[in-house]
Structure formats: structure tokens, C-alpha cells
Protein backbone atom coordinates (compact mmCIF):
# COMPACT_ATOMS: atom_id res chain seq x y z
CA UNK A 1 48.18 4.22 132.09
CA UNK A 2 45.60 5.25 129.54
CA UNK A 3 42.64 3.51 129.59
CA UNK A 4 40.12 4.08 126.23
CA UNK A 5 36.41 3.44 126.04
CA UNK A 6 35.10 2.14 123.16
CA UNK A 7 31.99 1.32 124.32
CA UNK A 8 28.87 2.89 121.98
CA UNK A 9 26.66 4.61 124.52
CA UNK A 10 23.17 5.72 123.48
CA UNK A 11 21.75 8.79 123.72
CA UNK A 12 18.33 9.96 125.27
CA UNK A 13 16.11 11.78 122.84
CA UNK A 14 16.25 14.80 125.19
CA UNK A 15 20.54 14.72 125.21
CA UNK A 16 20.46 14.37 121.02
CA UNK A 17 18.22 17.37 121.48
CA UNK A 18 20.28 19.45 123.44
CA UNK A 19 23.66 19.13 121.80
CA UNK A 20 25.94 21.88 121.73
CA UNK A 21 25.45 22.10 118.01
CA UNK A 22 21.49 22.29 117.98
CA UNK A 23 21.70 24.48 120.67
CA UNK A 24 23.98 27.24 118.97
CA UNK A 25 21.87 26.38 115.93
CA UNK A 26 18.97 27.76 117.39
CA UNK A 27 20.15 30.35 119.23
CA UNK A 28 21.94 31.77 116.31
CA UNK A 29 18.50 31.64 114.93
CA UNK A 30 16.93 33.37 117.87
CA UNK A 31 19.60 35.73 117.51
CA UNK A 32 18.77 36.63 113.72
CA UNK A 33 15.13 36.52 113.91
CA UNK A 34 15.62 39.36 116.70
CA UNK A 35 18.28 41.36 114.51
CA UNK A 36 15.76 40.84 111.43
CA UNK A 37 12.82 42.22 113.73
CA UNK A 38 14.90 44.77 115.47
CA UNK A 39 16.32 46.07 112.45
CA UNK A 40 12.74 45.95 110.85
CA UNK A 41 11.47 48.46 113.78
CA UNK A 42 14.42 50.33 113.05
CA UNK A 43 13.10 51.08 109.83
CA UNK A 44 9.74 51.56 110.67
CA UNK A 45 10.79 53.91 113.24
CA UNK A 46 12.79 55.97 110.57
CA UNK A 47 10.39 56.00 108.33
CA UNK A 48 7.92 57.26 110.34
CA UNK A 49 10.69 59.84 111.15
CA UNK A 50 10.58 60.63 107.18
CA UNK A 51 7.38 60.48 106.64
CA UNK A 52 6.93 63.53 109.18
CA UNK A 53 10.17 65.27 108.24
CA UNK A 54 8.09 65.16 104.00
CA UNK A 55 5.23 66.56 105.44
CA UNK A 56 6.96 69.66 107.52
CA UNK A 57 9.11 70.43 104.47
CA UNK A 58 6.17 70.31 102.23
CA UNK A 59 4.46 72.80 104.51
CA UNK A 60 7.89 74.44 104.27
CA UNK A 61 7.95 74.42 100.77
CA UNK A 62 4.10 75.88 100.22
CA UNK A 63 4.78 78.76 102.91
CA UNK A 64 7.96 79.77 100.57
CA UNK A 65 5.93 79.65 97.57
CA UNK A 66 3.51 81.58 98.93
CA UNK A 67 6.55 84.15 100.37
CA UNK A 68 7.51 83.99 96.53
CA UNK A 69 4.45 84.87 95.24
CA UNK A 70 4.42 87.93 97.44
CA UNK A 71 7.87 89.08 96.85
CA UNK A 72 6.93 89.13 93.25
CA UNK A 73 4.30 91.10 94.07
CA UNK A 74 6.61 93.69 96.26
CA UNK A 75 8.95 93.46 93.47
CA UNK A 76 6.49 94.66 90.90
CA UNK A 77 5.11 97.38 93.65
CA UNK A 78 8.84 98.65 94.12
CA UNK A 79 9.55 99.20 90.44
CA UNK A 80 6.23 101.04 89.88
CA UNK A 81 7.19 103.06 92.71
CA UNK A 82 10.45 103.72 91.45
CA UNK A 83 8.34 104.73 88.44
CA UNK A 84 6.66 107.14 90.05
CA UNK A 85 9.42 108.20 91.90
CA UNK A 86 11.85 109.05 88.67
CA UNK A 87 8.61 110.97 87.36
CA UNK A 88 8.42 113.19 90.23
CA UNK A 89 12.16 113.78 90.63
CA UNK A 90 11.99 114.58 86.72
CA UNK A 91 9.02 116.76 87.26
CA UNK A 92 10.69 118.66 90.30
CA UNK A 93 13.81 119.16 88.72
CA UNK A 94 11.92 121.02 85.50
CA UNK A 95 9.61 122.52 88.25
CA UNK A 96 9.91 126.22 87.32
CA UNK A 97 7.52 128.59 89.61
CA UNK A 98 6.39 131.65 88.64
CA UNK A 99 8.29 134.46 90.32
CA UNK A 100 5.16 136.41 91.42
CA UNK A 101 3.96 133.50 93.54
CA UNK A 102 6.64 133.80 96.09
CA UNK A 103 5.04 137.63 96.48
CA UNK A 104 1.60 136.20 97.45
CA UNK A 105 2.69 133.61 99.03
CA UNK A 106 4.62 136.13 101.81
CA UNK A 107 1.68 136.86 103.92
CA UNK A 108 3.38 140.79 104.67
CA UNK A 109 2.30 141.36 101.02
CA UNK A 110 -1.14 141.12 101.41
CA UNK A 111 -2.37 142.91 104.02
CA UNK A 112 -4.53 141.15 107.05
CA UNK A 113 -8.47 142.06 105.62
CA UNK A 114 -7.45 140.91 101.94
CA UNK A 115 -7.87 137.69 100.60
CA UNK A 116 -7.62 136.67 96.76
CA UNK A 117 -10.38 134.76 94.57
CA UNK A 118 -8.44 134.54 91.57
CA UNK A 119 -5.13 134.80 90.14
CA UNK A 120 -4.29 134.14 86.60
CA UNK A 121 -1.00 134.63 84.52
CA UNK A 122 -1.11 135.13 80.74
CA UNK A 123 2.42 135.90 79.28
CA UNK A 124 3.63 138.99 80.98
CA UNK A 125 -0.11 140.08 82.51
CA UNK A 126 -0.97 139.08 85.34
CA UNK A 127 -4.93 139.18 86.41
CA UNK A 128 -5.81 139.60 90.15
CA UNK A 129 -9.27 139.51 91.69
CA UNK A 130 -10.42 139.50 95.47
CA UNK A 131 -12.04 141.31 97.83
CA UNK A 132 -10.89 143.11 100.76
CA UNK A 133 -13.24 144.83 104.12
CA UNK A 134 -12.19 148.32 103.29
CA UNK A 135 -11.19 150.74 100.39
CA UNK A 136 -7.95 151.58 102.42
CA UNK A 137 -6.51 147.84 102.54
CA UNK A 138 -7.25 147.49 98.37
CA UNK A 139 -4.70 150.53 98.22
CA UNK A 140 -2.49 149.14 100.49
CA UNK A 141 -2.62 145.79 98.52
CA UNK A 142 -2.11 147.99 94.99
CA UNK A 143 0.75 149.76 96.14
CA UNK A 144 2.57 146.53 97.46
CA UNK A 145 1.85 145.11 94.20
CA UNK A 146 2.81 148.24 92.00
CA UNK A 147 6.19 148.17 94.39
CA UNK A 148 7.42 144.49 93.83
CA UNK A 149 5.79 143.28 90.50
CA UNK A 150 4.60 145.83 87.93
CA UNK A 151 2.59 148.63 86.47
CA UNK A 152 -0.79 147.70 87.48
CA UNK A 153 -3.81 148.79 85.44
CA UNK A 154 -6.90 148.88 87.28
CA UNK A 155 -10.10 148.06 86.99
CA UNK A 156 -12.77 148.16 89.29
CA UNK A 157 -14.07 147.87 92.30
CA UNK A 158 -17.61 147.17 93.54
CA UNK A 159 -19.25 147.06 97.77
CA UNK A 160 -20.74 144.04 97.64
CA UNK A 161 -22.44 142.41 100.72
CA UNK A 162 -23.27 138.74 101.93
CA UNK A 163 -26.14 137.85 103.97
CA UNK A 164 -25.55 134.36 106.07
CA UNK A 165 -28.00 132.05 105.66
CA UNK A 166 -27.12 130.14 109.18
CA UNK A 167 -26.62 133.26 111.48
CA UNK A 168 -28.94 135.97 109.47
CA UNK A 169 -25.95 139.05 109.65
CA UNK A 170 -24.85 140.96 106.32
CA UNK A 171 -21.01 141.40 105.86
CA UNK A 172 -19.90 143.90 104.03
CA UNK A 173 -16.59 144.13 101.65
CA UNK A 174 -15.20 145.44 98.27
CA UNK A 175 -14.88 143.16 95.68
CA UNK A 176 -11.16 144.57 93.31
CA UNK A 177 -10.20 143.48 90.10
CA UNK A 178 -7.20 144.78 88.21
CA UNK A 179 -4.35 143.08 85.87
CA UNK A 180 -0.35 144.17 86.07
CA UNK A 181 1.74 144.26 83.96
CA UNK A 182 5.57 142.06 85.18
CA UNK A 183 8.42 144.23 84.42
């Protein structure tokens, strides 16, 4: 048998405060003031995160200016040397040396006692002064000369001595001049 109650009952204070509704109301409320907050941090927190991550890059940013500004400076350095370098290979390929050098440059030319103050081409002459420690090596030095260059015409030679100021001895050589004539 069913038995129905239809009695009104009333209800505490305390029971019309904790209803099932009420309570869900404010827990749901609870709930979403936590989210809001928790959520809130969360952006804080990545802000912060960007904040840092805007300062590193800037740093970034001014060290690669700075690398910029110095590979515009290497830049400019590397095209002046290339500059330089075209000029030189320019100059070396149109680089045409005397013949005659090569013959005083080859030290079994000029004889060990000789040594040269002055050599000077004009056209086909070539003028030749120096000094040597005996008559015999400025012979020796004319005939190589005569031999492997040209007709040499010559013109004098003088004994000539030098005192040393530091040690106080006299040395004593022959000063030559003579021009020859390339054949």
C-alpha cells in the first residue's frame, strides 16, 4: 500500500542553507574563482616568461647588429684588399726585369772582395760603381762583366781608405767606376 505525506514540514535555517542547490551554487563558484585565479597566475607566469624571452632577444638582436656592423666593415676591408691584390697581380704580370740583374744577382759573378755602390741603366749603357780590396778582384769583376753583358768602357779607379771611428783601424780598398755597353 502506498502511503503519501502531505504534511508541510519546515525547514531549519541551517537545512535551507545547505541545500543541494546552494551548495553546488557555491562550489561552482569556488570552482571558478580558482580557475579565474589559476588561470590569472598562468598568465602572469607566461608573461614573465616573455618578458625575459624580449629582453634575451633584444640582447640578441644588438650583438647581431653589432656582428653587422663589423661584417660591413670586413666587407669593405676584403674589397680594398682585392684592390690591392688585382694591382699587384697587374703589376707582376707587366713586371719586366732587366736582363743584367739576374748577372749581379748570381753571387759567382762578382767575386768574394767586391761589392757594388751603384748601378744605373740608361738605354743600352749600363753605369757600374763599387769598390773592391784589391786591383786583381776589379779585373776579375771586368772580365766577368765584359764575358756575359758587353763592351765595357772604363773609367777609373782610385785607393781610397777608411778610418773607423769606433775601433781606430784604416781599411784599405779601390774604389772602380766604368759603364758597358749591352750587346
Amino acid at each position: 500500500m502506498l502511503r503519501f505525506n502531505f504534511l508541510e514540514r519546515e525547514e531549519t535555517f541551517i537545512e535551507k542553507l545547505l541545500k543541494p542547490d546552494i551548495i553546488l551554487a557555491v562550489l561552482l563558484l569556488f570552482i571558478t574563482f580558482g580557475g579565474l585565479f589559476w588561470y590569472t597566475g598562468q598568465l602572469k607566469s607566461k608573461e614573465r616568461f616573455l618578458k625575459q624571452e624580449i629582453i634575451r632577444l633584444d640582447r640578441e638582436l644588438a650583438r647581431l647588429k653589432k656582428i653587422q656592423a663589423e661584417e660591413k666593415k670586413l666587407i669593405k676591408v676584403r674589397e680594398t684588399l682585392k684592390e690591392k691584390l688585382n694591382v699587384i697581380s697587374k703589376l707582376d704580370k707587366e713586371r719586366q726585369v732587366p736582363s743584367f740583374i739576374y748577372f749581379f744577382a748570381d753571387r759567382k759573378n762578382i767575386p768574394y772582395g767586391v761589392w757594388l755602390e751603384n748601378l744605373k741603366q740608361d738605354g743600352k749603357k749600363i753605369y757600374i760603381a763599387g769598390n773592391a780590396y784589391n786591383l786583381k778582384l776589379v779585373s776579375q769583376f771586368l772580365k766577368n762583366v765584359e764575358e756575359k753583358i758587353g763592351e765595357v768602357k772604363f773609367k777609373k779607379t782610385s785607393y781610397e781608405e777608411y778610418k773607423s771611428k769606433e775601433t781606430g783601424a784604416t781599411y784599405k780598398y779601390y774604389h772602380f767606376s766604368f759603364t758597358v755597353e749591352m750587346k
